[in-house]
C-alpha atoms as a PDB file:
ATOM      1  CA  UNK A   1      17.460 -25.701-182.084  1.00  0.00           C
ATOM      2  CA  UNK A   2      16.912 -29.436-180.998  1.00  0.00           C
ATOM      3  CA  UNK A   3      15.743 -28.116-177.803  1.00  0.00           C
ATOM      4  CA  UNK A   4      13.093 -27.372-178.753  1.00  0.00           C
ATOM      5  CA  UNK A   5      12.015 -29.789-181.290  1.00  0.00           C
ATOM      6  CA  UNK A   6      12.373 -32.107-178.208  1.00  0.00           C
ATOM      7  CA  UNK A   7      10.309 -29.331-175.689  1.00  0.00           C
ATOM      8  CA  UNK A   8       7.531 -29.530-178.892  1.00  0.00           C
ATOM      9  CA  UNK A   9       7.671 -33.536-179.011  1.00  0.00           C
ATOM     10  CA  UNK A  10       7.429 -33.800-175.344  1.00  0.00           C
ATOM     11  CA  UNK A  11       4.677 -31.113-175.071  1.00  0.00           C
ATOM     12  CA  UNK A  12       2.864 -32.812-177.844  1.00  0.00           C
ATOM     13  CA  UNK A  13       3.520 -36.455-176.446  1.00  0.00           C
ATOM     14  CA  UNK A  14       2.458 -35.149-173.141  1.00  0.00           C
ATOM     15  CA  UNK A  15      -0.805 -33.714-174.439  1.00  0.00           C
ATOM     16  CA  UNK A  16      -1.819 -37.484-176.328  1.00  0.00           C
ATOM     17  CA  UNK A  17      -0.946 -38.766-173.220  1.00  0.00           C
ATOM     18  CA  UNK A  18      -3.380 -36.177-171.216  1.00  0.00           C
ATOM     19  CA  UNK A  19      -6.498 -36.940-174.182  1.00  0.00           C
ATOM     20  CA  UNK A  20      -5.742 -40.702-173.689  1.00  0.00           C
ATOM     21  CA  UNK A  21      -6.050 -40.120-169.924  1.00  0.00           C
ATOM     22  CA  UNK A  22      -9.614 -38.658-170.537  1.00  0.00           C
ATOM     23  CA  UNK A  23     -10.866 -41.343-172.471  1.00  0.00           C
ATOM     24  CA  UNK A  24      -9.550 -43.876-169.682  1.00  0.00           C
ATOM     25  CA  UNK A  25     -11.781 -41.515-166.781  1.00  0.00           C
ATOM     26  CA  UNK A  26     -14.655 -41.655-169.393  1.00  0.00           C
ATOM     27  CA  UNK A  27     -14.858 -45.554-170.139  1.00  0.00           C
ATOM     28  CA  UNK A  28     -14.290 -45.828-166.085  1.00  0.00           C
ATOM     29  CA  UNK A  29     -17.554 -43.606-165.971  1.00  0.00           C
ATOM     30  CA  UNK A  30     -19.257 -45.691-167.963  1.00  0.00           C
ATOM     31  CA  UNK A  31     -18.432 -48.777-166.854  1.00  0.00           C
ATOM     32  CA  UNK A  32     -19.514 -47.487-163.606  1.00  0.00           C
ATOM     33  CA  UNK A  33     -22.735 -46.723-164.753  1.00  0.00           C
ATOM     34  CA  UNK A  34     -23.508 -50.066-166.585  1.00  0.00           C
ATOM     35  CA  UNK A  35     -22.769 -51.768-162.903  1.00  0.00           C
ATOM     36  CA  UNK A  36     -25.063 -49.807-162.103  1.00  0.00           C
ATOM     37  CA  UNK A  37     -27.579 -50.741-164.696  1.00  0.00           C
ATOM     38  CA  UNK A  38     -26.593 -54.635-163.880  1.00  0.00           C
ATOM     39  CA  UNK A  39     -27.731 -53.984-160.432  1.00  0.00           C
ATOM     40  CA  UNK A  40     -30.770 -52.615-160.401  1.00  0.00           C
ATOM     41  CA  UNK A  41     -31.920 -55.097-163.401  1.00  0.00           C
ATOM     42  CA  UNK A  42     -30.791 -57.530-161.058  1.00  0.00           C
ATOM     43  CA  UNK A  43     -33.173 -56.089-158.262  1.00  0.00           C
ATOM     44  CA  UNK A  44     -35.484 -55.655-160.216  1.00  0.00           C
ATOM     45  CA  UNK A  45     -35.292 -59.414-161.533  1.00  0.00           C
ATOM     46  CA  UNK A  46     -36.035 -60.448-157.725  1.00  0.00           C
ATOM     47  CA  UNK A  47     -37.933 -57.727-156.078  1.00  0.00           C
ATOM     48  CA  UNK A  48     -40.508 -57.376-159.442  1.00  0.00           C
ATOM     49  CA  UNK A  49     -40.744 -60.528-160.831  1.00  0.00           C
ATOM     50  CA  UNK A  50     -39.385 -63.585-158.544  1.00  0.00           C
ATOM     51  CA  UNK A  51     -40.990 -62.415-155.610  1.00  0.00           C
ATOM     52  CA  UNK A  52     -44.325 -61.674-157.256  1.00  0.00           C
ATOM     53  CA  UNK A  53     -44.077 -64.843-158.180  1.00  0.00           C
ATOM     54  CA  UNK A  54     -44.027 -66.356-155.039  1.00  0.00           C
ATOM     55  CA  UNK A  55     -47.269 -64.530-154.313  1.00  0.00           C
ATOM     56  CA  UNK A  56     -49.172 -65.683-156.984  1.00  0.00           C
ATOM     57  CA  UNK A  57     -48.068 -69.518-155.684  1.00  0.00           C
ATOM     58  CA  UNK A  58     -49.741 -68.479-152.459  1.00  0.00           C
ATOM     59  CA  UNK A  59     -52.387 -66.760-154.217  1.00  0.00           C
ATOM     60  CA  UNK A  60     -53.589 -70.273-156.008  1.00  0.00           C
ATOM     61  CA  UNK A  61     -52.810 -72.263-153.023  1.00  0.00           C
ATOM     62  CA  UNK A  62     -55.141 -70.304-150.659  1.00  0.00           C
ATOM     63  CA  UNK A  63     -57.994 -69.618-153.437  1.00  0.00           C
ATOM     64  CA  UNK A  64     -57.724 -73.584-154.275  1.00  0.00           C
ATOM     65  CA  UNK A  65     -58.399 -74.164-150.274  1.00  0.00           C
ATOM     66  CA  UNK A  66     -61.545 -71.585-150.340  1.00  0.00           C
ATOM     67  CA  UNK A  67     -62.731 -73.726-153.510  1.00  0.00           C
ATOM     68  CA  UNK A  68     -62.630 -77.266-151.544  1.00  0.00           C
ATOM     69  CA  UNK A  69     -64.455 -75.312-148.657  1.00  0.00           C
ATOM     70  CA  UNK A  70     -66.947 -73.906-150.690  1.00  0.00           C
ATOM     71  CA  UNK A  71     -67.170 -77.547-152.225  1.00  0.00           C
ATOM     72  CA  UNK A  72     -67.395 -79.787-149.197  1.00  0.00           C
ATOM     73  CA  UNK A  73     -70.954 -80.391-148.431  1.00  0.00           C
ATOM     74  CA  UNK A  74     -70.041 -81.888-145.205  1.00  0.00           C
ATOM     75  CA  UNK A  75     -69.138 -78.831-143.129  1.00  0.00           C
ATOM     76  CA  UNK A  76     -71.560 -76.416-141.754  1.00  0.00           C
ATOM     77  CA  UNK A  77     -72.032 -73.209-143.440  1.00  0.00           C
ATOM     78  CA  UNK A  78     -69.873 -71.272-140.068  1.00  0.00           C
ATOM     79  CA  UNK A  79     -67.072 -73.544-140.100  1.00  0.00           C
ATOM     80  CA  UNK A  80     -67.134 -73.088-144.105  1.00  0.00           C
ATOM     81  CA  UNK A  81     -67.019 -69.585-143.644  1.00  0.00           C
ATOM     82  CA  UNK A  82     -64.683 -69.160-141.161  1.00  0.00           C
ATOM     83  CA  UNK A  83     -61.910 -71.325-142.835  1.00  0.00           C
ATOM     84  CA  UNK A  84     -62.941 -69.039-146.083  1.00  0.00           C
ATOM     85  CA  UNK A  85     -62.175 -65.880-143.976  1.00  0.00           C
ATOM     86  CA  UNK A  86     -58.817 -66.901-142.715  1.00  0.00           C
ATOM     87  CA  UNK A  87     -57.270 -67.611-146.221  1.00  0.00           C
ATOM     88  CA  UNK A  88     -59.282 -64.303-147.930  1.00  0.00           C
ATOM     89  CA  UNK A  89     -57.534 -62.779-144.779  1.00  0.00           C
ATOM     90  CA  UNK A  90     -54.111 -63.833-146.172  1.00  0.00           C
ATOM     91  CA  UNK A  91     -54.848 -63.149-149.622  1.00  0.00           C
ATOM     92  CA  UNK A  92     -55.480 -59.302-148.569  1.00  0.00           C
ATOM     93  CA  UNK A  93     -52.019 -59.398-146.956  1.00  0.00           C
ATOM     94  CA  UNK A  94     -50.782 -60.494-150.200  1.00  0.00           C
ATOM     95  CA  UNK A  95     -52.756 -58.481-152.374  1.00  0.00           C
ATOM     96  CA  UNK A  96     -50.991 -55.380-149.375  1.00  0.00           C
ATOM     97  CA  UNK A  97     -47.247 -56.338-150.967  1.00  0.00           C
ATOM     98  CA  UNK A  98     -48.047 -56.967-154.367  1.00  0.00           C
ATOM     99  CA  UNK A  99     -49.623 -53.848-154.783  1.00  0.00           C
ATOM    100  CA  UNK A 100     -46.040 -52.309-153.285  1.00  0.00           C
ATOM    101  CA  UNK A 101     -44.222 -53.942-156.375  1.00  0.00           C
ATOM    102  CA  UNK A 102     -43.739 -51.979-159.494  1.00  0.00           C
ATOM    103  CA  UNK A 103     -46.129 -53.290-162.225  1.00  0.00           C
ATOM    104  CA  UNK A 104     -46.176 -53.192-165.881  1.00  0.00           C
ATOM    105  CA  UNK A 105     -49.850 -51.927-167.591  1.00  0.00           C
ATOM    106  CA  UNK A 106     -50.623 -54.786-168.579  1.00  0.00           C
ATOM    107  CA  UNK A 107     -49.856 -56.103-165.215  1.00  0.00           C
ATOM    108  CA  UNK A 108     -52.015 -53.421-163.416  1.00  0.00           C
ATOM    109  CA  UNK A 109     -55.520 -54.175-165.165  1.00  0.00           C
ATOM    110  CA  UNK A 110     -55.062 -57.707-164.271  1.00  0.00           C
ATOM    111  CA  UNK A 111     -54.372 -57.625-160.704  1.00  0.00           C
ATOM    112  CA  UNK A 112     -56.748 -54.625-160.051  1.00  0.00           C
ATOM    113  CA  UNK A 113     -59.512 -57.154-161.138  1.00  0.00           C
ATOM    114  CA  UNK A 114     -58.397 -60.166-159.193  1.00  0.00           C
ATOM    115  CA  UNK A 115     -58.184 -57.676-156.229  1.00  0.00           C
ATOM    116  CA  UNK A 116     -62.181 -56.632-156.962  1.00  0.00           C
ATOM    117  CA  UNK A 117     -63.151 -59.945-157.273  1.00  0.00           C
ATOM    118  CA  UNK A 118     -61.223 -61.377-154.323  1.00  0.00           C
ATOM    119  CA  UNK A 119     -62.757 -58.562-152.773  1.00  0.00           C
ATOM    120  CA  UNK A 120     -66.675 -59.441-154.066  1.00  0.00           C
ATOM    121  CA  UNK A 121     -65.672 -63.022-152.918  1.00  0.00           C
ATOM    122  CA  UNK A 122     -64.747 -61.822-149.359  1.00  0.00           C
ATOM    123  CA  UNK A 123     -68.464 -59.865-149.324  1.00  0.00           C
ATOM    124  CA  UNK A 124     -70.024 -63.603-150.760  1.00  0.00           C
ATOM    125  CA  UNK A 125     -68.490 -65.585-148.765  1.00  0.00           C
ATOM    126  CA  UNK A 126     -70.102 -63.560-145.912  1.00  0.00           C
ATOM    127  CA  UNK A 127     -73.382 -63.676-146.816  1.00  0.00           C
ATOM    128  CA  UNK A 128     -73.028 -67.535-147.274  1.00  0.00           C
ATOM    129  CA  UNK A 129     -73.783 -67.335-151.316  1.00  0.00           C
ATOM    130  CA  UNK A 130     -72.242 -70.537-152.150  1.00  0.00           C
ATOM    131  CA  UNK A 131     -73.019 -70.393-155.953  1.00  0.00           C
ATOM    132  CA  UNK A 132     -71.527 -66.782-156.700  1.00  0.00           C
ATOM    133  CA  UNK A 133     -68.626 -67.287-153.853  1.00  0.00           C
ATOM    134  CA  UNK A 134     -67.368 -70.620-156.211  1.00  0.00           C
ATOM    135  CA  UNK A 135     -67.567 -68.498-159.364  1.00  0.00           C
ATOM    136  CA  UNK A 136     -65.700 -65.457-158.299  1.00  0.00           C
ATOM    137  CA  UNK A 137     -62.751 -68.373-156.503  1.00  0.00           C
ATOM    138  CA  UNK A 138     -62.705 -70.132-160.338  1.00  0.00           C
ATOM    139  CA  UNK A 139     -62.890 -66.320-161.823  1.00  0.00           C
ATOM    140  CA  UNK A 140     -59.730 -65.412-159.765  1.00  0.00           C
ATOM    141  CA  UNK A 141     -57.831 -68.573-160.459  1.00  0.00           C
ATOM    142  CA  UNK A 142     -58.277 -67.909-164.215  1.00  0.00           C
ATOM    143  CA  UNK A 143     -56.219 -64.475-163.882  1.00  0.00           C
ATOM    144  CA  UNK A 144     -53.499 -65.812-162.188  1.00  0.00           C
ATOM    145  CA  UNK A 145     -51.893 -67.667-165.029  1.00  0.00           C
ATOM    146  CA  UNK A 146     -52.287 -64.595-166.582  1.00  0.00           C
ATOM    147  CA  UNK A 147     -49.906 -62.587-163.595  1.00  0.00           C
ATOM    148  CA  UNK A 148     -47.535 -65.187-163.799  1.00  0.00           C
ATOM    149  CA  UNK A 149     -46.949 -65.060-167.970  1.00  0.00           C
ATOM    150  CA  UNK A 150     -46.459 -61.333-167.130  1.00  0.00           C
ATOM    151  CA  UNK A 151     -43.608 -61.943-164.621  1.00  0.00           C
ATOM    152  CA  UNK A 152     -42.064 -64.379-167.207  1.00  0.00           C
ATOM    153  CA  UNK A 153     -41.973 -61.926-170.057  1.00  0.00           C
ATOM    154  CA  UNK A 154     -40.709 -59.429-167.786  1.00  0.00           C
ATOM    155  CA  UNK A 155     -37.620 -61.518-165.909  1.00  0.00           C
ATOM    156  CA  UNK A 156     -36.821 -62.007-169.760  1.00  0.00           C
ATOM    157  CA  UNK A 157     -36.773 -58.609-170.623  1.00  0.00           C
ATOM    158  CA  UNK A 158     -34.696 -57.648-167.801  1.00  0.00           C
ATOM    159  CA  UNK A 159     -32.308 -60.661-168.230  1.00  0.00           C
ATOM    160  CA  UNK A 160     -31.967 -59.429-171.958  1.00  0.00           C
ATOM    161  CA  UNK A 161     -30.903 -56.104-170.748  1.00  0.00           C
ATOM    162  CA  UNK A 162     -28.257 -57.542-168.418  1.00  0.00           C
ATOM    163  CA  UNK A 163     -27.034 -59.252-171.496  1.00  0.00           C
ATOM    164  CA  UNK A 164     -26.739 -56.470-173.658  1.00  0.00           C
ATOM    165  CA  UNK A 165     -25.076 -54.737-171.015  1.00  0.00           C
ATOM    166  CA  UNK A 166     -22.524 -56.981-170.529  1.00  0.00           C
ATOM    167  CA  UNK A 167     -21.770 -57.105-174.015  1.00  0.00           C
ATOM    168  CA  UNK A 168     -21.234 -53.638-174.437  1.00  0.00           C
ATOM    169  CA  UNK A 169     -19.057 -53.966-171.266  1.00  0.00           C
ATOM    170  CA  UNK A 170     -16.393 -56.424-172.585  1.00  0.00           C
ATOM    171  CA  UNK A 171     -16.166 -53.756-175.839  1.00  0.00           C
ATOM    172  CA  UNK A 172     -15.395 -51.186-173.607  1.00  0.00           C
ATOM    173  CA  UNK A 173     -12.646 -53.543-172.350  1.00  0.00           C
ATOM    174  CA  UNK A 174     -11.215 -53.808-175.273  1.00  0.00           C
ATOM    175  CA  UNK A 175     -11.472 -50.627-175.659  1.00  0.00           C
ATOM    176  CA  UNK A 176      -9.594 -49.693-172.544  1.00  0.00           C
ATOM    177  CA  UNK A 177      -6.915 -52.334-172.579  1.00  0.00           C
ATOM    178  CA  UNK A 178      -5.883 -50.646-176.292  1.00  0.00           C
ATOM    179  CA  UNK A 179      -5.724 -47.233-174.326  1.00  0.00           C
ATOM    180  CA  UNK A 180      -4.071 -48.301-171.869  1.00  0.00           C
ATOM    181  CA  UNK A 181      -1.070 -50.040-174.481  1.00  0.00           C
ATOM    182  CA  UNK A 182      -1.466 -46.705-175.871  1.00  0.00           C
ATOM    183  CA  UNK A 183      -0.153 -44.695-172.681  1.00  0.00           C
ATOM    184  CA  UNK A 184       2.474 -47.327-172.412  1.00  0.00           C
ATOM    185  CA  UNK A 185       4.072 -46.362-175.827  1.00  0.00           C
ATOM    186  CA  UNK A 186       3.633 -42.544-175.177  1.00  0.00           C
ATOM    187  CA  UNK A 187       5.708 -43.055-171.674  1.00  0.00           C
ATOM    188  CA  UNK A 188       7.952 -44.789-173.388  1.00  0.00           C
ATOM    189  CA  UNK A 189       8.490 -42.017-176.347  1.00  0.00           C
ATOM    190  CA  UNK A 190       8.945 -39.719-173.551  1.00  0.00           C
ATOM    191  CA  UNK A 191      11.311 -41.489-171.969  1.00  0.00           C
ATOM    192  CA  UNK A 192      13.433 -42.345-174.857  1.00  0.00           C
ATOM    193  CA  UNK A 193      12.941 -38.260-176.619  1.00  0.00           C
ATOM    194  CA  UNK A 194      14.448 -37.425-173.052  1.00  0.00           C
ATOM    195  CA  UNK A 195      17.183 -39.813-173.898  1.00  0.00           C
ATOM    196  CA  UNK A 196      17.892 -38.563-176.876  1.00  0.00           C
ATOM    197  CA  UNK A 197      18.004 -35.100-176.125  1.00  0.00           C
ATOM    198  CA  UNK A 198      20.661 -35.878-173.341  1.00  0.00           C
ATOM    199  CA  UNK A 199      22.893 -37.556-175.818  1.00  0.00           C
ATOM    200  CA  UNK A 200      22.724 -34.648-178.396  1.00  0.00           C
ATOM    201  CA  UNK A 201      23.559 -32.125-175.830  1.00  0.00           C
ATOM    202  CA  UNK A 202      26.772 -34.017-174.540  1.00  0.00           C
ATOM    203  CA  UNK A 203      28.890 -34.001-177.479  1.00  0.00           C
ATOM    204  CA  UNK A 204      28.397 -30.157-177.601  1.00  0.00           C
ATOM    205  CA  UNK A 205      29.442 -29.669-174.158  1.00  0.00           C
ATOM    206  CA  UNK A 206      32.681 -31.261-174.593  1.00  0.00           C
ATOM    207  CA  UNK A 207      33.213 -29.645-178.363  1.00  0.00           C
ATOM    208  CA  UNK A 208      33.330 -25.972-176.157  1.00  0.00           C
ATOM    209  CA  UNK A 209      35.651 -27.429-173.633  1.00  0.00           C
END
């Protein structure tokens, strides 16, 4: 009857070893998946937020230029107004992939009023009102400390998530470096049950010779 305690050993060993197997494919899975998580929080890090940022450093340097237009006495009002149009002109390019970001709420309400009032300036500007023109400039400066807090918070945010992830990752690890010292010891109980069995069955062969 050994036989078959071995068969029920082996079958039993081999079946750990099978559930052990599927815990490996599963942690693989989601390992995979956090990656994936890393990724696009990394994207999103640099498309989103870095980037942005970058346009609202072009944003103040162009709006500060219109302001020292609008504030230089010494240039006639169609050279002022020209000089205005080209940097409104490259605002509305930047206002074009801004827009094509992915914004937060909060984010939203802000830039959709710099865009009116960078729009209102553009219609000032062109009807050579000085006074509103320099208040809508200093109104649309204001907001853009407020964009920029926004991108902070949010590279934060993201970065926190990375974090996390990672964490989680090295448990996982851990996780699968036990698992995989646990296959190791269930190969080598089948190895040594085969063993085993092998040495029983000799001594009978030879007893019915």
């Amino acid at each position: 009857m050994e036989w078959i305690y071995s068969i029920r050993g082996k079958l039993t060993a081999a079946l750990a070893l099978a559930v052990v197997l599927g815990i490996m494919i599963l942690i693989n899975i989601s390992e995979q998946k956090n990656s994936e998580k890393i990724q696009s929080a990394i994207a999103t890090i640099y498309d989103d937020r870095l980037v942005v940022e970058s346009y609202i450093f072009q944003y103040s340097q162009h709006l500060q230029e219109v302001l020292a237009l609008l504030e230089d006495d010494m240039l006639n009002s169609r050279m002022q107004r020209d000089g205005i149009s080209r940097r409104l002109k490259h605002v509305g390019e930047i206002n074009e992939m801004y827009s094509a970001t992915v914004l937060t709420k909060e984010e939203q309400i802000h830039f959709r009023k710099f865009y009116f009032i960078c729009r209102d300036l553009e219609r000032a500007s062109s009807r050579n009102d000085i006074t509103e023109a320099k208040q809508l400039t200093k109104n649309a400066l204001q907001i853009l400390p407020l964009l920029s807090a926004i991108q902070i918070k949010e590279a934060r945010s993201q970065l926190d998530q990375v974090r996390d992830i990672y964490e989680f990752s090295m448990i996982t690890l851990q996780l699968e470096i036990g698992v995989l010292v646990v296959i190791a010891l269930l190969v080598q109980a089948l190895v040594f049950g085969s063993k085993t069995a092998n040495s029983i069955r000799k001594p009978k062969d030879i007893q019915m010779n």
